[in-house]
N, C-alpha and C. Protein backbone atom coordinates (compact mmCIF):
# COMPACT_ATOMS: atom_id res chain seq x y z
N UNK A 1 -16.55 -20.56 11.24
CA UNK A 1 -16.03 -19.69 10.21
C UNK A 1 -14.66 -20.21 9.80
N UNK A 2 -14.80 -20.38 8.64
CA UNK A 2 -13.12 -20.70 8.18
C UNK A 2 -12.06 -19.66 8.05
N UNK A 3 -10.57 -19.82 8.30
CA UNK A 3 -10.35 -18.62 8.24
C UNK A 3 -8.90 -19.20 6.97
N UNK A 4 -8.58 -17.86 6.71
CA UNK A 4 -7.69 -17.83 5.61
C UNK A 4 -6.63 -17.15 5.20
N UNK A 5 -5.47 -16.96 4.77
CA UNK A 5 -4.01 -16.50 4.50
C UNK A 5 -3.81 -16.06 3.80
N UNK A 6 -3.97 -14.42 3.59
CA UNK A 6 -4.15 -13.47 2.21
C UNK A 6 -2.97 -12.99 2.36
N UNK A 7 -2.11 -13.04 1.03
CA UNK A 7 -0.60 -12.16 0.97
C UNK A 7 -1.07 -10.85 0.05
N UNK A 8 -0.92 -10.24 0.41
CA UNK A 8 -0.61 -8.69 -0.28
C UNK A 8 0.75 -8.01 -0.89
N UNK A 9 1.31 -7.72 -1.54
CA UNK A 9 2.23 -7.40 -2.09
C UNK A 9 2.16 -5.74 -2.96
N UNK A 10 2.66 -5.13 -1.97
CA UNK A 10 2.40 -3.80 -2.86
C UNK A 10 4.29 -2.95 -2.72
N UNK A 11 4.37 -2.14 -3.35
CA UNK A 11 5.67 -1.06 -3.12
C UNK A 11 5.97 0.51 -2.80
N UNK A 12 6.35 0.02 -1.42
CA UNK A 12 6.32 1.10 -0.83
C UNK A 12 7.56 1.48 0.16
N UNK A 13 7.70 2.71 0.37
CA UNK A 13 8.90 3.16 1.54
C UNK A 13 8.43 2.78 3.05
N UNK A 14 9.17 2.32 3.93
CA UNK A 14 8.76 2.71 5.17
C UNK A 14 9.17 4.16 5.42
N UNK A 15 8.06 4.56 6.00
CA UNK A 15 7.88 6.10 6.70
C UNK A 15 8.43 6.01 8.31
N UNK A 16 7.94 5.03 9.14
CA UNK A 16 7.93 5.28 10.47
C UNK A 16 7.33 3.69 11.13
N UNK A 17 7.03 3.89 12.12
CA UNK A 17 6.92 2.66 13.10
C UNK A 17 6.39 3.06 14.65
N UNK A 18 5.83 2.50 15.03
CA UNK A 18 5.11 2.53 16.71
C UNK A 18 4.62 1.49 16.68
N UNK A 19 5.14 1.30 18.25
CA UNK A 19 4.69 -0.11 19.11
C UNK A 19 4.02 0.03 20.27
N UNK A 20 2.92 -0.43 20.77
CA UNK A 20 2.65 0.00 21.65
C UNK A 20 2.14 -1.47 22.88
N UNK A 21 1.37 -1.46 23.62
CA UNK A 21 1.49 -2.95 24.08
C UNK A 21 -0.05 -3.58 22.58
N UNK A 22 -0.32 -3.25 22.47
CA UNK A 22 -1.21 -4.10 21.93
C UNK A 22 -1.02 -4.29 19.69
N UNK A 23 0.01 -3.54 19.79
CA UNK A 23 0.39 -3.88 18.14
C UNK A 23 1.58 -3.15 17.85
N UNK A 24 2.40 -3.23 16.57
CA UNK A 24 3.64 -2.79 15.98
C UNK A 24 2.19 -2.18 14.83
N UNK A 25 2.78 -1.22 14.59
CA UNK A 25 2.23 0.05 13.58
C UNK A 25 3.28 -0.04 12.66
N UNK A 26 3.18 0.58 10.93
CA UNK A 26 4.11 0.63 10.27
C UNK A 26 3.72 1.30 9.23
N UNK A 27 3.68 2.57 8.68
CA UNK A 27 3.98 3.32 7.66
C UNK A 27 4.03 3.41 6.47
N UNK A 28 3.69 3.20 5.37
CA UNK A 28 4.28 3.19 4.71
C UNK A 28 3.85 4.30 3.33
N UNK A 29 4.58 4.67 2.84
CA UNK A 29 4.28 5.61 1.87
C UNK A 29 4.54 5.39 0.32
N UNK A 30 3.35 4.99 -0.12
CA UNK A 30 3.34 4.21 -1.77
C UNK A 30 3.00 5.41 -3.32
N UNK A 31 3.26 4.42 -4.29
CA UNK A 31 3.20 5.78 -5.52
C UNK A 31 1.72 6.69 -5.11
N UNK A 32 1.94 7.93 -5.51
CA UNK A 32 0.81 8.32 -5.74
C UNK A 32 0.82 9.42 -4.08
N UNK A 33 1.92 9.74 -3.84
CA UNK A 33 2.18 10.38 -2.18
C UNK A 33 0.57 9.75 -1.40
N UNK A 34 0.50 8.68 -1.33
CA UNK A 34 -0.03 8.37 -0.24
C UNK A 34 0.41 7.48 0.70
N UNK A 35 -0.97 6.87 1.87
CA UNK A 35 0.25 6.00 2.86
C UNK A 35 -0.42 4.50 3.19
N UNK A 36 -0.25 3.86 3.08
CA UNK A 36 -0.92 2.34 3.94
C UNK A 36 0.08 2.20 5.53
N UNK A 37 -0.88 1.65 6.57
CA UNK A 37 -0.44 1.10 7.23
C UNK A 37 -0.88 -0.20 7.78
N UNK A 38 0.28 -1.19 8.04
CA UNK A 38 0.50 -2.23 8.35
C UNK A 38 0.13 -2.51 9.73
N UNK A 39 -0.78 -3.10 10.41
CA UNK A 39 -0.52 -3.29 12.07
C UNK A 39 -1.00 -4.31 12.15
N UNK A 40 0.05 -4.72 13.10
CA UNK A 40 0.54 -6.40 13.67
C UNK A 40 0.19 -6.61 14.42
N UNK A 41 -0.41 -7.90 15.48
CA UNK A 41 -0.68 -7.94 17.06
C UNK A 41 -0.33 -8.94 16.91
N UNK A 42 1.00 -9.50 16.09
CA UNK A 42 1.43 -10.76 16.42
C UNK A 42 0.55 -11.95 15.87
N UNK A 43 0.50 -12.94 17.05
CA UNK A 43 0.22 -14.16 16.70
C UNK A 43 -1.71 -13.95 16.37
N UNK A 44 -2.66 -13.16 17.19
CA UNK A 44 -3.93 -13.05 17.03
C UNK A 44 -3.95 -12.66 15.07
N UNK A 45 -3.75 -11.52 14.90
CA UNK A 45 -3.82 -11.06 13.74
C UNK A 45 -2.71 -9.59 13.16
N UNK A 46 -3.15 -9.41 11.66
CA UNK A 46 -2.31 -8.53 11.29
C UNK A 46 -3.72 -8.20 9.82
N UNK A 47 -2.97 -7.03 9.63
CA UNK A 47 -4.21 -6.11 8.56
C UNK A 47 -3.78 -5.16 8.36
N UNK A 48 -3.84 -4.98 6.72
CA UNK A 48 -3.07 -3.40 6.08
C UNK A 48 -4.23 -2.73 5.94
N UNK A 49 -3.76 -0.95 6.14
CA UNK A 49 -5.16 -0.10 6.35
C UNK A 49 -5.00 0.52 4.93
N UNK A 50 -5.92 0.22 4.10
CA UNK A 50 -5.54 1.34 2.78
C UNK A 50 -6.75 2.69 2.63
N UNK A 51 -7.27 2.85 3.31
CA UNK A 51 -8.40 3.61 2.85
C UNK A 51 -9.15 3.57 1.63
N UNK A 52 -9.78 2.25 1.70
CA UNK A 52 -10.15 1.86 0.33
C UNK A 52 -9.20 1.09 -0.99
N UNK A 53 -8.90 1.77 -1.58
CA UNK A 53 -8.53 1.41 -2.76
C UNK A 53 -7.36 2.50 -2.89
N UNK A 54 -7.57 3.57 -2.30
CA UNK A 54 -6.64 4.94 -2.69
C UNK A 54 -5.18 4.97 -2.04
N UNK A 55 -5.41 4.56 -0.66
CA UNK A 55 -4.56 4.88 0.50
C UNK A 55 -5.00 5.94 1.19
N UNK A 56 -4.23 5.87 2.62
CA UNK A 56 -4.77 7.19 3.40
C UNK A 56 -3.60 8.67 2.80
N UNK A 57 -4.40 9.16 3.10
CA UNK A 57 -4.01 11.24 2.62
C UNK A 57 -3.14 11.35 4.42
N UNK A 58 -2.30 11.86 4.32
CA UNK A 58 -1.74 12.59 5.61
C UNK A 58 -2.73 12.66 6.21
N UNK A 59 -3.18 13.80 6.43
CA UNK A 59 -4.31 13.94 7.70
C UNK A 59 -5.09 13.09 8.39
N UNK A 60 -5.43 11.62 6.93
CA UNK A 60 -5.66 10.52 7.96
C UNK A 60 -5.06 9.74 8.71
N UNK A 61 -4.41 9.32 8.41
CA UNK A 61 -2.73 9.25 8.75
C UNK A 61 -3.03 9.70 10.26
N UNK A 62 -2.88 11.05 10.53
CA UNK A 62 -2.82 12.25 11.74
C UNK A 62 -3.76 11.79 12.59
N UNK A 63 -5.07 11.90 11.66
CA UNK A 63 -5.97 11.47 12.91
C UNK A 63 -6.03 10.07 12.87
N UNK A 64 -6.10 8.92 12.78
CA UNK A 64 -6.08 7.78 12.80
C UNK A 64 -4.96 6.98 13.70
N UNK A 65 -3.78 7.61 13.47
CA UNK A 65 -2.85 7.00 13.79
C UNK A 65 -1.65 8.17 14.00
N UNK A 66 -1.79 8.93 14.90
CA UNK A 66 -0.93 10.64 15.76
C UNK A 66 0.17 9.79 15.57
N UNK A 67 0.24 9.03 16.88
CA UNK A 67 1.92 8.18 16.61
C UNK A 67 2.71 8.20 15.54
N UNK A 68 2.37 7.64 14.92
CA UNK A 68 3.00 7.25 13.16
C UNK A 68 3.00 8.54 12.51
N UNK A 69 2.05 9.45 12.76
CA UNK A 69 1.93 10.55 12.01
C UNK A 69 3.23 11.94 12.71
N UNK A 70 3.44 11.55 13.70
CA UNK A 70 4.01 12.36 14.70
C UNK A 70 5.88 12.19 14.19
N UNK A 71 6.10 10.63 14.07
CA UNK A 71 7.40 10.64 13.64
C UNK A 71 7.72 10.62 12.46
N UNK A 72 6.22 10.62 11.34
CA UNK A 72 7.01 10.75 10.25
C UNK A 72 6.59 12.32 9.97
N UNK A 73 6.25 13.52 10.58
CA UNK A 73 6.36 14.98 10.85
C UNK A 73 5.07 14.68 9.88
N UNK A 74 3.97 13.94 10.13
CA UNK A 74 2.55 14.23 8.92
C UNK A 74 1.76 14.91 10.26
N UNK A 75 2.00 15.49 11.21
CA UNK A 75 0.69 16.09 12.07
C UNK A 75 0.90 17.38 12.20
């Protein structure tokens, strides 16, 4: 399988952040009050979560990711 180097570029606030041993989590809250998050595991990989096309709604946010949802007060 070949693999490949996709940049994404979108604009958004950081909301919040969690690390835990297996990735850095990251927040972010773009037009349209919704949220993408960013999570890193370093050198293996990295992948933004958008829920599609829309972004995630708070509550997914909550359940998906409590941590992140916890410090930016979305639970």
């Amino acid at each position: 399988m070949e693999q490949q180097v996709v940049e994404v570029r979108f604009q958004g606030e950081v909301v919040s952040t969690h690390a835990d041993d297996g990735a850095t989590y990251t927040l972010y809250r773009v037009p349209g009050d919704v949220y993408m998050v960013y999570v890193d595991k370093g050198e293996e990989e990295a992948w933004l979560e958008t829920g599609g096309t829309r972004g995630l709604e708070g509550q997914q946010v909550a359940t998906f990711f409590p941590e992140l949802a916890a410090v930016a007060g979305l639970d």
